[in-house]
C-alpha atoms as a PDB file:
ATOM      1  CA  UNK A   1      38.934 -64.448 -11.629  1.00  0.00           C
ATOM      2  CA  UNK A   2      38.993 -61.254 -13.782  1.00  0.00           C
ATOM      3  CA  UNK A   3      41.899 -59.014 -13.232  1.00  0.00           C
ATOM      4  CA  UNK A   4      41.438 -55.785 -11.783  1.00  0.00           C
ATOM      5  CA  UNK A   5      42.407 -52.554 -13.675  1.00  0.00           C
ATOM      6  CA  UNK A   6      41.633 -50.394 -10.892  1.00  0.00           C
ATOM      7  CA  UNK A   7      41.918 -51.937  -7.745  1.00  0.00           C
ATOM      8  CA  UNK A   8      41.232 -48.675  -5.815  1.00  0.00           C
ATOM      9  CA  UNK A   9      37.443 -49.237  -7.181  1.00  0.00           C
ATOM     10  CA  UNK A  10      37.216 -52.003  -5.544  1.00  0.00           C
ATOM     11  CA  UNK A  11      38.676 -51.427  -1.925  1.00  0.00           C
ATOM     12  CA  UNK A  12      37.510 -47.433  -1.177  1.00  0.00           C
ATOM     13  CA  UNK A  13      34.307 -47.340   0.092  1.00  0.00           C
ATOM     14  CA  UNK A  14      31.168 -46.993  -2.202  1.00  0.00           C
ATOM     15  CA  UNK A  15      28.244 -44.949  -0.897  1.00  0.00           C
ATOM     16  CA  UNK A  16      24.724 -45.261  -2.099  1.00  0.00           C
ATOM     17  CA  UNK A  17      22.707 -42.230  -2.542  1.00  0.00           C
ATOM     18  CA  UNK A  18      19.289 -41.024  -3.554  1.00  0.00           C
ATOM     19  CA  UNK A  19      19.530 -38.737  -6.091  1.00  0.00           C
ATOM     20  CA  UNK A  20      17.871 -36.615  -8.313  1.00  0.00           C
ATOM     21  CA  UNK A  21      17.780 -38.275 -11.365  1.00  0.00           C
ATOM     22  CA  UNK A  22      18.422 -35.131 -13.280  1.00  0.00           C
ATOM     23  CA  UNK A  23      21.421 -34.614 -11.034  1.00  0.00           C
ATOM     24  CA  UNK A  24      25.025 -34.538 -12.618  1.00  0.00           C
ATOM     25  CA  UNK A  25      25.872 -37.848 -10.932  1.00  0.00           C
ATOM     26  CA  UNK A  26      22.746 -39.676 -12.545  1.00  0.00           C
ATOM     27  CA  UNK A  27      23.550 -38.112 -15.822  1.00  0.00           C
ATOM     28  CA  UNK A  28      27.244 -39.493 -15.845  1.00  0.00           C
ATOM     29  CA  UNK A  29      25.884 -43.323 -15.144  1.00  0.00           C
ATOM     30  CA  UNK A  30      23.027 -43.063 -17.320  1.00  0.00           C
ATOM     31  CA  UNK A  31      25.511 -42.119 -20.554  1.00  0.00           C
ATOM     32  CA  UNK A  32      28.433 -44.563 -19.626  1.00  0.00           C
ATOM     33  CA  UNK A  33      24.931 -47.361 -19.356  1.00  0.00           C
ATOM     34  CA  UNK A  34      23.311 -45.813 -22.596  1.00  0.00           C
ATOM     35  CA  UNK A  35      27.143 -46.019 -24.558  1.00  0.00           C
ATOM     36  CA  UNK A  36      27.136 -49.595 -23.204  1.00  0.00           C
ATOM     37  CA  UNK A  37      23.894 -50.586 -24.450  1.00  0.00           C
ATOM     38  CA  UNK A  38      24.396 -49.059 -27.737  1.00  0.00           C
ATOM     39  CA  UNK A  39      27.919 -51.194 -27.984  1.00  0.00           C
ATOM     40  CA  UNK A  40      26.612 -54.432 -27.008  1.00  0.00           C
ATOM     41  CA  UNK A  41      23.278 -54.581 -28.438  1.00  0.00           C
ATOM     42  CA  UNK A  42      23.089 -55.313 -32.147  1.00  0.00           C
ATOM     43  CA  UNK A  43      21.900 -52.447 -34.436  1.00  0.00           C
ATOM     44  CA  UNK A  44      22.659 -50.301 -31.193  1.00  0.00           C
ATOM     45  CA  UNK A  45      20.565 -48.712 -28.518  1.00  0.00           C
ATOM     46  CA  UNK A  46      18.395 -45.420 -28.753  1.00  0.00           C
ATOM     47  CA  UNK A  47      17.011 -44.203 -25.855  1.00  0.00           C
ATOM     48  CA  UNK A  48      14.977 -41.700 -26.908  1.00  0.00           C
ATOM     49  CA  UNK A  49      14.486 -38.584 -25.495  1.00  0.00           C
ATOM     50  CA  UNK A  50      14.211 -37.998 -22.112  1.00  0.00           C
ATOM     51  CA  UNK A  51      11.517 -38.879 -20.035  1.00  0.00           C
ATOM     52  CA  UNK A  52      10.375 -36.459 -17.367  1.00  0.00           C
ATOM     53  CA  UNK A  53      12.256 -37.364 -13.753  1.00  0.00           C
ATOM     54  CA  UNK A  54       8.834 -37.714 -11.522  1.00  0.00           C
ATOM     55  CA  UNK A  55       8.369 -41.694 -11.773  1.00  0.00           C
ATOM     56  CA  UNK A  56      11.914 -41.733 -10.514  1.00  0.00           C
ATOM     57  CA  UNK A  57      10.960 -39.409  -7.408  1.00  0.00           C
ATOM     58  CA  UNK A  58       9.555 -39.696  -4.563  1.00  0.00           C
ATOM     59  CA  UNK A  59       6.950 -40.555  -3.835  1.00  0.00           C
ATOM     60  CA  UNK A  60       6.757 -42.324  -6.835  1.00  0.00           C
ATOM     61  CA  UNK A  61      10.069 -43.732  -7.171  1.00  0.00           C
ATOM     62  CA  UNK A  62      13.948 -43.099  -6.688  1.00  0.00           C
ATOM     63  CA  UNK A  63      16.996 -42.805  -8.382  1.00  0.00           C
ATOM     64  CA  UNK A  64      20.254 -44.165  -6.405  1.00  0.00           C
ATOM     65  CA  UNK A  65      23.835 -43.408  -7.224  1.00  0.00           C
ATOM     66  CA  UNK A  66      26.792 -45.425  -6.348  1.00  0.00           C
ATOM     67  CA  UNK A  67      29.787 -43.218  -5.591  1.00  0.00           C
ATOM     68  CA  UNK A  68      33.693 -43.425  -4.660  1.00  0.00           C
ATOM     69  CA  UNK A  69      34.813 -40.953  -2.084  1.00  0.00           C
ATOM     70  CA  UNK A  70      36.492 -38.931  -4.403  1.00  0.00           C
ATOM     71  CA  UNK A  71      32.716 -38.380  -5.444  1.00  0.00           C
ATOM     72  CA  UNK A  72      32.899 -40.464  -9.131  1.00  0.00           C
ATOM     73  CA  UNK A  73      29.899 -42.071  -9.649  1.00  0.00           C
ATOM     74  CA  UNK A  74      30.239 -45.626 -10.562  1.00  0.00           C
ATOM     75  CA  UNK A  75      26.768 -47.356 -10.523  1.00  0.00           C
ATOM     76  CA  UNK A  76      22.833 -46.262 -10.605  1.00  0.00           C
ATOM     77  CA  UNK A  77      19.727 -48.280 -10.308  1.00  0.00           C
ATOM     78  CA  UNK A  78      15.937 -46.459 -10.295  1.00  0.00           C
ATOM     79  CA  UNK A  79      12.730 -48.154  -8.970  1.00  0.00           C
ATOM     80  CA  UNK A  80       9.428 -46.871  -9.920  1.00  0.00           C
ATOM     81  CA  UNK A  81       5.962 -47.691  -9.035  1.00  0.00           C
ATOM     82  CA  UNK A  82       4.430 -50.024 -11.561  1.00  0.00           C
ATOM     83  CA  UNK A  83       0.850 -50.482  -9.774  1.00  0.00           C
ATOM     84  CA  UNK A  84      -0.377 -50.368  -6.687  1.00  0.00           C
ATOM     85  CA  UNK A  85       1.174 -53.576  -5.253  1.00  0.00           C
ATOM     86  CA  UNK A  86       4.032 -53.665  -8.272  1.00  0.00           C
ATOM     87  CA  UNK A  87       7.149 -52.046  -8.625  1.00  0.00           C
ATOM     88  CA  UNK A  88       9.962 -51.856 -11.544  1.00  0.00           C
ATOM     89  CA  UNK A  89      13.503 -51.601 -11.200  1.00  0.00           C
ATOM     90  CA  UNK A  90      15.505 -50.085 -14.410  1.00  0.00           C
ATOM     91  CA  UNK A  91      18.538 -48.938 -15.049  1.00  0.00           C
ATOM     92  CA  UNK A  92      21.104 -51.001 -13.169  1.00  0.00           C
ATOM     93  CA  UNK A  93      24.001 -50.182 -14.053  1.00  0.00           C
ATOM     94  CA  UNK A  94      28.048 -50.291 -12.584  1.00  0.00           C
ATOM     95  CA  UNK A  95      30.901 -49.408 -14.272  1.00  0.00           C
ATOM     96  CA  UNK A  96      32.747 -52.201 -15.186  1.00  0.00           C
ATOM     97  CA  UNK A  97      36.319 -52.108 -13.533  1.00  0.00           C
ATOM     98  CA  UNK A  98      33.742 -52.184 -10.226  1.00  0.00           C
ATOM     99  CA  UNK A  99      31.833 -55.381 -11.158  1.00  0.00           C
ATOM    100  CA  UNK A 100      32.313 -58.419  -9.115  1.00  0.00           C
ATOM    101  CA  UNK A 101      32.348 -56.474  -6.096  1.00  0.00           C
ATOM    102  CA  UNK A 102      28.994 -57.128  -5.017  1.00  0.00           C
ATOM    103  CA  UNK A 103      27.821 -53.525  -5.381  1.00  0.00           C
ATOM    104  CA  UNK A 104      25.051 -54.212  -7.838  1.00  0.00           C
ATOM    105  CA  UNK A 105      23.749 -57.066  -5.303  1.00  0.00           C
ATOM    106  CA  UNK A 106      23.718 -53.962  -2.802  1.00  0.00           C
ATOM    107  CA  UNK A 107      21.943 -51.622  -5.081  1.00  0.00           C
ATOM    108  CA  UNK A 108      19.571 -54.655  -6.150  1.00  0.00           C
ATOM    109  CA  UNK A 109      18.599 -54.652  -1.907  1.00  0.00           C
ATOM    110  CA  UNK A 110      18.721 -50.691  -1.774  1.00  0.00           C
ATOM    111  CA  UNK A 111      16.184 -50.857  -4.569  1.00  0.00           C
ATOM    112  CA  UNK A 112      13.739 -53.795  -3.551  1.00  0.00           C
ATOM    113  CA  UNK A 113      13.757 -51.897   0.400  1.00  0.00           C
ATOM    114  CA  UNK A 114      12.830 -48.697  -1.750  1.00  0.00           C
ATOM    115  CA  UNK A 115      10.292 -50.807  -3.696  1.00  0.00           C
ATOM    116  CA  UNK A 116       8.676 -52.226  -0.309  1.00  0.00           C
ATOM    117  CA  UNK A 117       8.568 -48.631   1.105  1.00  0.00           C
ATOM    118  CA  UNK A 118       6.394 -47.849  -1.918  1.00  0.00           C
ATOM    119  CA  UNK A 119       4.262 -50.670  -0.639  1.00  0.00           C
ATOM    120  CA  UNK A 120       4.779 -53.130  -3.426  1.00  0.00           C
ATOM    121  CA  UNK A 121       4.659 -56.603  -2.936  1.00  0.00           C
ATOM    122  CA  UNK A 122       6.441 -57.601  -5.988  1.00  0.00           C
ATOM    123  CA  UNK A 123       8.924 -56.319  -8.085  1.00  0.00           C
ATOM    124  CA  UNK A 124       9.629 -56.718 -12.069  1.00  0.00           C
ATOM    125  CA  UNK A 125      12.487 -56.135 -14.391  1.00  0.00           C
ATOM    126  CA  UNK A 126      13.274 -56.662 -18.221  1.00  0.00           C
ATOM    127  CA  UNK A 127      16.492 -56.993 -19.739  1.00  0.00           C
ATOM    128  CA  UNK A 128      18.238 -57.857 -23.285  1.00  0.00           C
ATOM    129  CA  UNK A 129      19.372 -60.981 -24.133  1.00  0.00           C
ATOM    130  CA  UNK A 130      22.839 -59.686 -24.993  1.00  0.00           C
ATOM    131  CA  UNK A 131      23.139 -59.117 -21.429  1.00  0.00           C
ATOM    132  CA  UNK A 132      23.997 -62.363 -20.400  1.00  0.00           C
ATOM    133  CA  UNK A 133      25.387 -61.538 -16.976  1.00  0.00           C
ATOM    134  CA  UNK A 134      22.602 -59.472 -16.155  1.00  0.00           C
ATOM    135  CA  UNK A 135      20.338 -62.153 -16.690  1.00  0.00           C
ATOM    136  CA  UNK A 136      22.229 -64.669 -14.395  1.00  0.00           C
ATOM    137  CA  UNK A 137      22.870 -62.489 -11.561  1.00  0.00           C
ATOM    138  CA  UNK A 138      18.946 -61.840 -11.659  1.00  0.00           C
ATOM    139  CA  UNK A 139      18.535 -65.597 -11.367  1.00  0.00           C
ATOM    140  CA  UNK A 140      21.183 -65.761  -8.725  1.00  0.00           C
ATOM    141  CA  UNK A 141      19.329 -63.030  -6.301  1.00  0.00           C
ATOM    142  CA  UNK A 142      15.785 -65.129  -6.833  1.00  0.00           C
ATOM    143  CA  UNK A 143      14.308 -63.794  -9.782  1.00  0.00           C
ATOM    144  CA  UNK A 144      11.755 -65.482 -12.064  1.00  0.00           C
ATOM    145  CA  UNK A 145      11.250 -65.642 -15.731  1.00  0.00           C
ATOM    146  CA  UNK A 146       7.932 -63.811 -16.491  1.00  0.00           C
ATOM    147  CA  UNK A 147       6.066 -63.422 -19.824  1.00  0.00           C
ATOM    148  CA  UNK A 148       6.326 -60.071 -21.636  1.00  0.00           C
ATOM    149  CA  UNK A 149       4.922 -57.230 -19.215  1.00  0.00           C
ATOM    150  CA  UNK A 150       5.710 -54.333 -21.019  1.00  0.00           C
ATOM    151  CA  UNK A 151       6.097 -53.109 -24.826  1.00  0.00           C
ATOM    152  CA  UNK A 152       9.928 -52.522 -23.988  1.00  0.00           C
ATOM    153  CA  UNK A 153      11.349 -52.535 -27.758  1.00  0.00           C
ATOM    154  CA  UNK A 154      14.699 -53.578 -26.415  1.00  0.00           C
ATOM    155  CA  UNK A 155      13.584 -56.357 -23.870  1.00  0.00           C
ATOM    156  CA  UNK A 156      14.026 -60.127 -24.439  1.00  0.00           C
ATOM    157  CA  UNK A 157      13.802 -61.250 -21.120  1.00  0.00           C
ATOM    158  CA  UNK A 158      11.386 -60.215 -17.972  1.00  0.00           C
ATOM    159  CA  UNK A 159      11.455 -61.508 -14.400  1.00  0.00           C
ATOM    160  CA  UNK A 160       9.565 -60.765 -11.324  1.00  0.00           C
ATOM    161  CA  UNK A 161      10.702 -61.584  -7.393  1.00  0.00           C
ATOM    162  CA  UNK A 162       8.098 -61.238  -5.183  1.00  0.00           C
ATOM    163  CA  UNK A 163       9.374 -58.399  -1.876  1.00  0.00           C
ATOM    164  CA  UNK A 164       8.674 -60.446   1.394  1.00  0.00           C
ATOM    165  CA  UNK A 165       8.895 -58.367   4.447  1.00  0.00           C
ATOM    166  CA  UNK A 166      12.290 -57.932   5.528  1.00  0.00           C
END
């Protein structure tokens, strides 16, 4: 077991929000995510400039934030519609004195219900292979290994899990 350098993440109560994703909350996850891709990938991560918000709003998509009480944001994940029947999920992120928690299996469900709502049947991710834990939790929650779906420069690893009614 990791220890915990901020216990109070851990036992307050996280609420997860939909969100603008050009709000101030979605800003502050996607930079700490962006800084932590650009640490842990090699040669760094560039993410361009930004795209415009509407596949991440309704009622084409969403952007959720995680929050403490005090109102710190401490985790995001968007979905966006892919096709018709197909949905992706980007940008999970949570900070990481608030992993192990099981927040980002609760944003992972907030995001597949959101995904079902758009009516897809089947959602689809990609990930880095630095990202080692991302890529077993996705395994853990039911995920598949896919071939490449997308021109994702950054992407070494794609999975799909198909959204059965709930």
């Amino acid at each position: 077991m990791r220890p915990m350098t901020d216990p109070t993440l851990t036992i307050a109560p996280i609420d997860i929000t939909l969100v603008h994703p050009d709000s101030a909350p979605a800003r502050t996850c996607l930079a700490a995510y962006f800084g932590e891709l650009d640490r842990r990938f090699p040669g760094g991560f560039d993410p361009g400039p930004p795209g415009p918000p509407e596949p991440f709003l309704p009622p084409l998509g969403a952007f959720f934030v995680a929050t403490r009480p005090d109102g710190r944001p401490v985790a995001c994940v968007a979905v966006t519609r892919d096709t018709p029947a197909t949905a992706e999920i980007k940008r999970l992120w949570v900070a990481p004195a608030t992993r192990g928690t099981g927040l980002a299996r609760r944003l992972m469900a907030v995001a597949e219900d959101h995904a079902r709502h758009l009516g897809a049947v089947t959602a689809r991710l990609d990930t880095h292979v630095t990202l080692s834990e991302a890529i077993a939790f996705y395994r853990r929650e039911g995920w598949t290994d896919i071939p490449r779906y997308n021109d994702n420069p950054y992407a070494g690893h794609w999975f799909e899990k198909p959204l059965l009614p709930r």
